[in-house]
C-alpha atoms as a PDB file:
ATOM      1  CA  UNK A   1     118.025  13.197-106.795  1.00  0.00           C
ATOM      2  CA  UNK A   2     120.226  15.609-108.688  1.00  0.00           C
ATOM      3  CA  UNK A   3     120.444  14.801-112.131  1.00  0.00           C
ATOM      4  CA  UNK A   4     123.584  15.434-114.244  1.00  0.00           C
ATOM      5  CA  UNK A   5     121.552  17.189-117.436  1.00  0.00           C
ATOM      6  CA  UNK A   6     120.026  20.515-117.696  1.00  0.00           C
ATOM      7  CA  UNK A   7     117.739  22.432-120.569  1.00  0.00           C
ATOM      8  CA  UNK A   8     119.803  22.439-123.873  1.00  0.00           C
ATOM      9  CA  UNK A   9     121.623  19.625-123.346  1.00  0.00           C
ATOM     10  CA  UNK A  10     121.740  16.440-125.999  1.00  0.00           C
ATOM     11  CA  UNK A  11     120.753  13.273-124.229  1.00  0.00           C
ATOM     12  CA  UNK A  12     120.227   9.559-124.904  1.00  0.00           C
ATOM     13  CA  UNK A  13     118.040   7.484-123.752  1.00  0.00           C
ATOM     14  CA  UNK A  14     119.755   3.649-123.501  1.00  0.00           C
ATOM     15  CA  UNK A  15     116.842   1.791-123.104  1.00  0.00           C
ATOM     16  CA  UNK A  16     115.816   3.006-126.598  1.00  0.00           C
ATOM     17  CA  UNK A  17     118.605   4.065-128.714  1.00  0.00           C
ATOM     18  CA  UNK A  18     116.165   3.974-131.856  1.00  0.00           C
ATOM     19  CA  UNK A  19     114.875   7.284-130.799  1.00  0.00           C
ATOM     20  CA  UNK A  20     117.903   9.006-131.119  1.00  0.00           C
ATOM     21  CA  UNK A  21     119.521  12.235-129.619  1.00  0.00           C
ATOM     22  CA  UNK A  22     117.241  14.371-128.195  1.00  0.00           C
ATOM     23  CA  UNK A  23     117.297  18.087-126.487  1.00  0.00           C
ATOM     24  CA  UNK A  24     116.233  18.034-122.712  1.00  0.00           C
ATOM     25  CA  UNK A  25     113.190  21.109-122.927  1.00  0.00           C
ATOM     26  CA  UNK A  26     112.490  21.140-119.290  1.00  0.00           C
ATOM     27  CA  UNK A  27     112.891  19.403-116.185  1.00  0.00           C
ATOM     28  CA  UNK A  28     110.242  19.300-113.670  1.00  0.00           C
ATOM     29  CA  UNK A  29     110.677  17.455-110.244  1.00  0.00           C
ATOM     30  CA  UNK A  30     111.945  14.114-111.660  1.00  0.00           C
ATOM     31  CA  UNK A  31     109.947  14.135-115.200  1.00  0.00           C
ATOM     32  CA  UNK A  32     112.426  15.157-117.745  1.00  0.00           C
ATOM     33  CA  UNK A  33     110.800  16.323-121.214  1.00  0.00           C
ATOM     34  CA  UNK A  34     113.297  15.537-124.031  1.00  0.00           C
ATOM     35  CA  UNK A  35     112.859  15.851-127.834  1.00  0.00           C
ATOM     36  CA  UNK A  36     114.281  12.933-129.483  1.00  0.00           C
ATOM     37  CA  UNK A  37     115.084  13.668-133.112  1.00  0.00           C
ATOM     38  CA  UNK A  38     113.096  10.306-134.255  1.00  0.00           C
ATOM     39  CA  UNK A  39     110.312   9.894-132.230  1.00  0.00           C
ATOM     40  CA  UNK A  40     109.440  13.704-130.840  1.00  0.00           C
ATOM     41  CA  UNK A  41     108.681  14.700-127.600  1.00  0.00           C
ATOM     42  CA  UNK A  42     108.695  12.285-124.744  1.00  0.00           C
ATOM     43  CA  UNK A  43     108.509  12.714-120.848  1.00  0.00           C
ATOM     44  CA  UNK A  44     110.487  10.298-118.972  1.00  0.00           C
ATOM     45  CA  UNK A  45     110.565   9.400-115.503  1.00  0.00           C
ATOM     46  CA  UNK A  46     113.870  10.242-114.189  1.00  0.00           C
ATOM     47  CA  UNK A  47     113.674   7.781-111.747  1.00  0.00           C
ATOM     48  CA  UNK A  48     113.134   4.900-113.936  1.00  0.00           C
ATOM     49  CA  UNK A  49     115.251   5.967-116.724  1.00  0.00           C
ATOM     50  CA  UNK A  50     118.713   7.659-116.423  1.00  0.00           C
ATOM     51  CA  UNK A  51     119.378   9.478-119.375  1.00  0.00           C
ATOM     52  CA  UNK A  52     122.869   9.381-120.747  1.00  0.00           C
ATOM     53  CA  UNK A  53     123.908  13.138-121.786  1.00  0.00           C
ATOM     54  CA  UNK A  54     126.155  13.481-125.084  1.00  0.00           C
ATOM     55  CA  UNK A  55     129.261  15.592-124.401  1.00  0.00           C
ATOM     56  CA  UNK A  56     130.558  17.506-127.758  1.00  0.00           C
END
């Protein structure tokens, strides 16, 4: 699986767009750890979720 985000980057996550943008902290195997500016930090399964990254 190679997955188009890395540390730093802004992401979304579409099957929760209430949470808003978050910053990817870490990537481990496929669990992606991502703080979301309205609900904190979450740890999402990149294999069930794919993350949409924000380009600036």
């Amino acid at each position: 699986m190679i997955l188009d985000y890395e540390p730093g980057d802004k992401v979304k996550n579409p099957l929760n767009k209430e949470w808003g943008v978050g910053q990817v902290q870490s990537i481990i195997h496929e669990k992606v750890t991502v703080n979301f500016e309205n609900v904190g930090k979450k740890v999402i399964n990149a294999k069930n979720v794919e993350l949409v990254k924000i380009y600036d």
